[in-house]
Protein backbone atom coordinates (compact mmCIF):
# COMPACT_ATOMS: atom_id res chain seq x y z
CA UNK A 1 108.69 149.33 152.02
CA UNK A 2 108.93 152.74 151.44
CA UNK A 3 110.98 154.67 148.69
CA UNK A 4 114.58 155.40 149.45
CA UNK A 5 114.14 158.92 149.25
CA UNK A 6 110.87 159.23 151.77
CA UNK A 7 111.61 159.34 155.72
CA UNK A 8 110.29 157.19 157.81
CA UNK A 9 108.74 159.41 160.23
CA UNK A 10 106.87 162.78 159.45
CA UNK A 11 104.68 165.73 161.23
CA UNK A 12 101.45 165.10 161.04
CA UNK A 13 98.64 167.16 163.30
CA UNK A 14 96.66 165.55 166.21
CA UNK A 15 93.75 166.13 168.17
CA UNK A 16 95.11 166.28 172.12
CA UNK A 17 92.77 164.42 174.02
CA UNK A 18 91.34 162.65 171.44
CA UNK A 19 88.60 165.48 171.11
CA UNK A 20 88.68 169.15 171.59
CA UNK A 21 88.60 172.75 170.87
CA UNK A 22 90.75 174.32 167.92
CA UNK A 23 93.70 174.80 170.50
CA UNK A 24 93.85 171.09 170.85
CA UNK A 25 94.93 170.59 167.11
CA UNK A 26 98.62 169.93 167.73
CA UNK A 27 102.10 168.74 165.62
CA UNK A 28 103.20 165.11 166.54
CA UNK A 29 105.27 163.04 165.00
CA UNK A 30 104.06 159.98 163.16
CA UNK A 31 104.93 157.52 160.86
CA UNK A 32 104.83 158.33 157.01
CA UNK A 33 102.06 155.55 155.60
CA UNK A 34 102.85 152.41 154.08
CA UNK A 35 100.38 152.12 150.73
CA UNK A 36 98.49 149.11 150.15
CA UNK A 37 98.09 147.60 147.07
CA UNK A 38 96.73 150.20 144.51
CA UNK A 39 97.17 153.03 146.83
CA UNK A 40 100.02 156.06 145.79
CA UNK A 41 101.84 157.69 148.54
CA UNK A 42 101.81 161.33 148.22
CA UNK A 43 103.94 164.34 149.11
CA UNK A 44 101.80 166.48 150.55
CA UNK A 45 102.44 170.27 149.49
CA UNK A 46 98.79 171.72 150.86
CA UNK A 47 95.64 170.17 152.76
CA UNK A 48 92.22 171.39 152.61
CA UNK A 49 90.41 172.53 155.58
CA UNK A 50 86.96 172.04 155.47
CA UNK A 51 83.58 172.07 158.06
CA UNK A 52 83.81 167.80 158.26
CA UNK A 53 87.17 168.32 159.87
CA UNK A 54 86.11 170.90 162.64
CA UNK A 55 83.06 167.86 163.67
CA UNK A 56 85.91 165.29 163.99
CA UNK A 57 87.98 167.31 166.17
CA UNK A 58 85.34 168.04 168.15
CA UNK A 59 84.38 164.03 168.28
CA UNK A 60 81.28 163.70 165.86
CA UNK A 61 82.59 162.96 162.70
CA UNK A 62 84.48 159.68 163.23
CA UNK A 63 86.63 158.44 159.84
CA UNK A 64 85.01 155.10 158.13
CA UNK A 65 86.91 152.02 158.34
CA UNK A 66 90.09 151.62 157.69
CA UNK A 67 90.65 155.46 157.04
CA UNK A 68 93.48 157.13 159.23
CA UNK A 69 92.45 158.70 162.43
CA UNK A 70 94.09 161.98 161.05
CA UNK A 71 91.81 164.87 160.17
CA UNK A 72 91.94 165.79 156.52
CA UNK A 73 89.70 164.85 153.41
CA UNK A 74 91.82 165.98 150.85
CA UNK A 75 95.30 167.21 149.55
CA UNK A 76 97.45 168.18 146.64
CA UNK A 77 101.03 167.37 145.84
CA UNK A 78 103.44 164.70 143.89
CA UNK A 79 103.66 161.07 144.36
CA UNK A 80 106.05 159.40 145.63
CA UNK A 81 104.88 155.91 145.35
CA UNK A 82 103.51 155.17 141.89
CA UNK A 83 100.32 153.07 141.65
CA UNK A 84 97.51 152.89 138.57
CA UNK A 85 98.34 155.62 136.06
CA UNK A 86 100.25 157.47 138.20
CA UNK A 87 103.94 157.86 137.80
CA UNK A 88 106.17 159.31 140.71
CA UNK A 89 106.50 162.84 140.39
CA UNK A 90 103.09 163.59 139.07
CA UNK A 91 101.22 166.28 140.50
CA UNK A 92 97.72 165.15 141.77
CA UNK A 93 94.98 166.41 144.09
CA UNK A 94 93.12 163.41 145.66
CA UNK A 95 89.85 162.89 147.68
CA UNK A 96 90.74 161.23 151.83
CA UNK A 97 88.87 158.63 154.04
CA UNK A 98 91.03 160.99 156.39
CA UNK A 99 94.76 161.87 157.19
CA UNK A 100 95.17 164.92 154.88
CA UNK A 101 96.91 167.01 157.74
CA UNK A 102 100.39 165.40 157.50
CA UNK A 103 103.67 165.55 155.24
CA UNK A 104 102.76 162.66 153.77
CA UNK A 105 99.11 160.83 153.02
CA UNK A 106 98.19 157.38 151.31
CA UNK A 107 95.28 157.13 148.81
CA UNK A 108 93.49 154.95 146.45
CA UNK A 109 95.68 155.64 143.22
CA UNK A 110 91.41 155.49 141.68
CA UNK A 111 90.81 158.74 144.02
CA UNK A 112 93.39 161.16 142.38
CA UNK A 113 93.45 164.01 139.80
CA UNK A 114 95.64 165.85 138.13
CA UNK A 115 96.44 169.23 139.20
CA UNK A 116 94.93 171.89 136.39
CA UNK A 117 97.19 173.67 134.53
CA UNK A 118 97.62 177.22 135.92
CA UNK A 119 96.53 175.97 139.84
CA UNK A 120 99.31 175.41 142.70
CA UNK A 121 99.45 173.22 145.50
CA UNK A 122 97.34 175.15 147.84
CA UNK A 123 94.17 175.70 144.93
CA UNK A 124 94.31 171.91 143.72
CA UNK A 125 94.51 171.10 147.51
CA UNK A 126 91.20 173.13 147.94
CA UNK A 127 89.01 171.12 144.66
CA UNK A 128 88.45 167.66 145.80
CA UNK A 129 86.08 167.96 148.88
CA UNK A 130 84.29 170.72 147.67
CA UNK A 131 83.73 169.67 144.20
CA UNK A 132 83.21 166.49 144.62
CA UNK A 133 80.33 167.60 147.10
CA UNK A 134 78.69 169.69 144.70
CA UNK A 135 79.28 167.39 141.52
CA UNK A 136 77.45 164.71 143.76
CA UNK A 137 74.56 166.73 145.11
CA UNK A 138 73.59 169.26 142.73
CA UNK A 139 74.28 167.46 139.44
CA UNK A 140 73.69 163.87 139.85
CA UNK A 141 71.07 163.70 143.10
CA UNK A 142 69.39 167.23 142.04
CA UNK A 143 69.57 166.96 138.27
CA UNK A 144 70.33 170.25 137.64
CA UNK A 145 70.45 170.89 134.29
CA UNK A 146 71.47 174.07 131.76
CA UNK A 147 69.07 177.10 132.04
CA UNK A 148 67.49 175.73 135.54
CA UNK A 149 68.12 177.94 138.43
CA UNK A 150 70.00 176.73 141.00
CA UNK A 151 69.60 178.29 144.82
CA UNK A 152 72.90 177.79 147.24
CA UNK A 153 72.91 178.90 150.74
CA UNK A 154 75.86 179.40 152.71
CA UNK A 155 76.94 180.78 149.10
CA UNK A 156 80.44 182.09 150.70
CA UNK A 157 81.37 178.73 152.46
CA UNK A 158 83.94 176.65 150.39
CA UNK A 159 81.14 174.66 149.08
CA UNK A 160 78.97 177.90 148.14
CA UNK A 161 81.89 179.35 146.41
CA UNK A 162 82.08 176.32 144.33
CA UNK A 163 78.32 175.62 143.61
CA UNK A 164 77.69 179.33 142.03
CA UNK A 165 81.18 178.90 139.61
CA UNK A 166 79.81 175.17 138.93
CA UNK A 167 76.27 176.09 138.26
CA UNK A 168 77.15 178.61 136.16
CA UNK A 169 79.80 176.64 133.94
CA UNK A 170 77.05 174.26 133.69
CA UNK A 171 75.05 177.00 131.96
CA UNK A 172 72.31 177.43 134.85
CA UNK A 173 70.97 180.82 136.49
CA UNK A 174 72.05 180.99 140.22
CA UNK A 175 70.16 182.61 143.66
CA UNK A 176 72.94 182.81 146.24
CA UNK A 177 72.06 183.55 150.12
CA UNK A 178 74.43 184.81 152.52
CA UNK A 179 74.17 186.17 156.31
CA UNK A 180 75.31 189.92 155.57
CA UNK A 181 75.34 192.41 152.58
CA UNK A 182 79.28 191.78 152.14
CA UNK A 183 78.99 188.13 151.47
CA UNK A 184 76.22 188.88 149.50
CA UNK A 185 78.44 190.85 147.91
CA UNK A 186 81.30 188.36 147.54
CA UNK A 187 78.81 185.66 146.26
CA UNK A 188 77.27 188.37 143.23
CA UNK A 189 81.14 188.73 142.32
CA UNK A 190 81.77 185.10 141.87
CA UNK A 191 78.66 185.25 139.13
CA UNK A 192 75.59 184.92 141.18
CA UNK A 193 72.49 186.26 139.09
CA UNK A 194 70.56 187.35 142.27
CA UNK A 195 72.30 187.53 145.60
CA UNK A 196 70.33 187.72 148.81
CA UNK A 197 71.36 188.68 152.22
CA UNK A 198 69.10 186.15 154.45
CA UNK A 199 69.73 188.10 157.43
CA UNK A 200 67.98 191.23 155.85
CA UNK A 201 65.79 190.27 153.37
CA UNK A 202 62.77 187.28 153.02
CA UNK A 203 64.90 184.93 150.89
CA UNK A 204 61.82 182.49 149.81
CA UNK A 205 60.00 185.97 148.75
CA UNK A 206 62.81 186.81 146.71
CA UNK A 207 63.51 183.77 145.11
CA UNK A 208 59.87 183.13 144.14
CA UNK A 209 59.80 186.58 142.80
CA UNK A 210 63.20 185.84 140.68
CA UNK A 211 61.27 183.35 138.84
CA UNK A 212 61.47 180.12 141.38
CA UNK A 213 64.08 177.42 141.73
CA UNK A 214 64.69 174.11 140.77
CA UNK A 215 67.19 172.76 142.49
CA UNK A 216 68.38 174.29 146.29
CA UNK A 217 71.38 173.21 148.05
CA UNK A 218 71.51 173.33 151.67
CA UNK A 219 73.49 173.12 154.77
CA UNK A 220 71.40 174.93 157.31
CA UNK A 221 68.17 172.59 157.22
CA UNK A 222 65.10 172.88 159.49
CA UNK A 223 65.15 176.84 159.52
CA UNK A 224 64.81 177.13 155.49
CA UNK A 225 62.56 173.85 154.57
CA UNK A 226 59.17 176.07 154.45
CA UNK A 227 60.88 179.10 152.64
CA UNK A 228 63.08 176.53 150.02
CA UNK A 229 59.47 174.17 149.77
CA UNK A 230 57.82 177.56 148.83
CA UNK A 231 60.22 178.89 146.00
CA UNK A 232 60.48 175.64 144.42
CA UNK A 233 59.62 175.04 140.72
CA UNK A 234 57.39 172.28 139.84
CA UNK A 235 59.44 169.12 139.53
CA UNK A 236 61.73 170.89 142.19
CA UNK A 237 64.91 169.41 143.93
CA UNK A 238 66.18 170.39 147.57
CA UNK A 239 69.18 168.55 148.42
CA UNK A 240 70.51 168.84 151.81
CA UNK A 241 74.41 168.18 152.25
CA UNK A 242 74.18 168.96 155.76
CA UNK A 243 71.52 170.66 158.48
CA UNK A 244 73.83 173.20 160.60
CA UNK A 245 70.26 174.48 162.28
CA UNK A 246 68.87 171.35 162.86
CA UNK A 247 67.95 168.22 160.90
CA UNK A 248 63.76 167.62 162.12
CA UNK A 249 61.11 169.14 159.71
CA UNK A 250 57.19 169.57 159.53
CA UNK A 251 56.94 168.07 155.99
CA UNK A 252 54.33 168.91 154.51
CA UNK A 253 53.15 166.07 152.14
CA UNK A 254 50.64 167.59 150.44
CA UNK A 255 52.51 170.93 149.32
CA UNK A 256 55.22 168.42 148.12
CA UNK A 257 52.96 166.43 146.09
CA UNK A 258 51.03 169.54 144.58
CA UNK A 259 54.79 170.51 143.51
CA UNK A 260 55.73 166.93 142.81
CA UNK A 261 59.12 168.27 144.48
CA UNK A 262 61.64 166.01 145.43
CA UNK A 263 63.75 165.99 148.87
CA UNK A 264 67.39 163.96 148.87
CA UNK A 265 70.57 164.50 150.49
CA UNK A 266 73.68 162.14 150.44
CA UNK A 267 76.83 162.17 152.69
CA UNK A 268 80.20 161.51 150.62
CA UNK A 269 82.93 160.36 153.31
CA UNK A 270 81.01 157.02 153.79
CA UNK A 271 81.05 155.87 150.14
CA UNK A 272 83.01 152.76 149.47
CA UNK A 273 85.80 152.76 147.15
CA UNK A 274 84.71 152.24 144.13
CA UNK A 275 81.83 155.14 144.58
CA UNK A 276 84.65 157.34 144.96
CA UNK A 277 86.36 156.26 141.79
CA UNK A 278 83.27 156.82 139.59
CA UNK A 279 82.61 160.08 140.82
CA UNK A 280 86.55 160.82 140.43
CA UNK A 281 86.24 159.70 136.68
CA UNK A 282 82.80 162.12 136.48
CA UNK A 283 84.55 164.86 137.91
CA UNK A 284 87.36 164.91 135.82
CA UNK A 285 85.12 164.07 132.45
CA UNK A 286 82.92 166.98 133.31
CA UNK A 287 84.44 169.31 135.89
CA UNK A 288 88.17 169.62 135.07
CA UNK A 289 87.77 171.13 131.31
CA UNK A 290 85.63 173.97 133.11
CA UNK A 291 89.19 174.64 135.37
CA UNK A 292 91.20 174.18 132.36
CA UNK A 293 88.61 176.59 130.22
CA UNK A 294 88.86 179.24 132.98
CA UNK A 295 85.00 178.92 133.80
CA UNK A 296 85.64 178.11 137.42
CA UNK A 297 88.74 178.27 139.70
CA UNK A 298 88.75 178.13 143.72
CA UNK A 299 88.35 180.35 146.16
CA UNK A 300 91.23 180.53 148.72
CA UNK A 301 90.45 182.71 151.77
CA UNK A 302 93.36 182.19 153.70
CA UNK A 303 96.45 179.68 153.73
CA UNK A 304 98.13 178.75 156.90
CA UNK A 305 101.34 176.42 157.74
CA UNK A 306 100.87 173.01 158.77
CA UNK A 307 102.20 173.35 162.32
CA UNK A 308 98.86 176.60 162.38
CA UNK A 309 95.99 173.81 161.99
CA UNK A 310 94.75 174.97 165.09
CA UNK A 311 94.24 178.79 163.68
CA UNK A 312 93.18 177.56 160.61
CA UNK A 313 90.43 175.98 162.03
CA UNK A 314 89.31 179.09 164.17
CA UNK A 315 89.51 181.10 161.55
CA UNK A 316 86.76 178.87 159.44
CA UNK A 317 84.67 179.06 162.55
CA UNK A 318 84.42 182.75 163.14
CA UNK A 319 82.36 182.85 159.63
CA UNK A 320 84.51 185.22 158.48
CA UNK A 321 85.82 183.48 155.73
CA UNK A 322 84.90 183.87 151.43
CA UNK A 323 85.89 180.44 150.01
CA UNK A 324 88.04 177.77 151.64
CA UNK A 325 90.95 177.38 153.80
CA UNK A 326 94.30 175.60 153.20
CA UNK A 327 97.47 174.27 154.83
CA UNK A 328 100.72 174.41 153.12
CA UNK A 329 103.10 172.16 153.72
């Protein structure tokens, strides 16, 4: 049963057709969830947009069981439907299965934050995904540690934007890549120590003769495997959170071993449950006193209404865009 004060219906966006181009992103009408056990139901006040969402619409992302068919991995607002420690009326940003583009969304009470003090809606609404992501990959599957040097391409995507404030919180030197001298630019203003434009300049060369890496993050894949296998530190890490140019490489085993380098990735959408809920309990142990400190706050590019999924998403994929997107609701 839901609350007396929450409607039983809500707007929510769809994909028309089932699959599609940005235009097919589209307000319906839809029932407002019913929690399950151990689940709050939130208000939603913003949704983040993010690159997962743009491969669902377009059919190649599908949400894990159980998760609502509804793009959107995460949100921010005030519950509505206490569960765990959560109260009604308490602000929270949570991490989504899926169904973040809607007035309303369900989650495990486990996957939920509280929103930093000094952050709205539409910046708490842009942490979970991102920082999650990064918490996952660069700290716990690359290791990186204080006074390493971390290396982020894509370093003005939502998840770039976040690694250089995160690396540098953590007390690590940071090589940021970008395709053009303005986001190169934008990523030396959010603290980068060496910012490279990889569309200009030999980013492996540069990296190497910055004083090496030891932990890359990357989202293009085949293209940079030779140049990020070259700049690597002994005891290296390259971490792969997705492979935008392609996912097949040469590897060269010997190179590796003469480096004893390391090569990992991990997906987080798939993770059951109770992953989630550790890493939600990491985050906020290690992650949320950087917010509250003022080492690290996110990057919001642009905010759209609800009903304007469809230009939100084309505006992520003209590669325009410094930071992340956002709906408000």
């Amino acid at each position: 049963m839901h609350t007396p004060s929450t409607p039983q219906s809500m707007t929510a966006i769809a994909v028309e057709g089932g699959k599609g181009p940005a235009e097919a992103l589209k307000p319906v009408s839809a029932p407002v969830p019913t929690p399950a056990e151990g689940q709050v139901l939130i208000r939603v006040h913003a949704a983040g947009v993010n690159r997962p969402d743009i491969l669902q619409r377009r059919g190649h992302y599908p949400p894990p069981p159980g998760a609502p068919d509804t793009i959107g991995l995460e949100v921010a607002g005030e519950v509505v439907r206490a569960a765990g420690e959560w109260s009604v009326g308490d602000r929270v940003c949570a991490l989504l299965g899926g169904g973040g583009y809607a007035e309303y969304a369900a989650v495990d009470a486990r996957h939920c934050l509280p929103i930093p003090a000094g952050l709205d809606f539409a910046e708490a609404a842009a942490l979970p995904e991102t920082v999650f992501t990064v918490y996952a990959n660069v700290f716990e599957g690359g290791r990186l540690a204080a006074g390493e040097t971390l290396m982020v391409h894509g370093a003005t995507s939502g998840i770039g934007t976040t690694a250089i404030q995160m690396a540098k919180a953590a007390g690590a030197r940071v090589i940021a890549t970008a395709r053009g001298a303005d986001k190169a630019e934008a990523a030396r203003r959010l603290g980068a120590d060496l910012a490279i434009d990889a569309s200009a300049e030999d980013f492996g060369a540069a990296a190497t003769a910055f004083g090496g890496v030891d932990v890359v993050l990357d989202m293009v894949g085949a293209p940079y495997f030779d140049a990020n296998l070259a700049a690597l530190n002994t005891g290296g890490r390259i971490v792969y959170i997705a492979a935008q140019g392609g996912d097949a490489v040469n590897l060269p085993v010997m190179a590796l071993m003469r480096k004893r380098a390391t090569v990992t990735g991990s997906t987080l959408r798939p993770r059951s449950a109770d992953e989630k809920a550790r890493l939600t309990a990491e985050v906020r142990r290690v992650v949320w006193p950087w917010i509250e400190e003022g080492l690290f706050r996110p990057r919001i590019d642009r905010a759209f209404p609800l009903a304007e999924a469809a230009a939100a998403h084309a505006a992520l994929e003209a590669g325009t865009v410094v930071g992340k997107v956002v709906l408000t609701v």
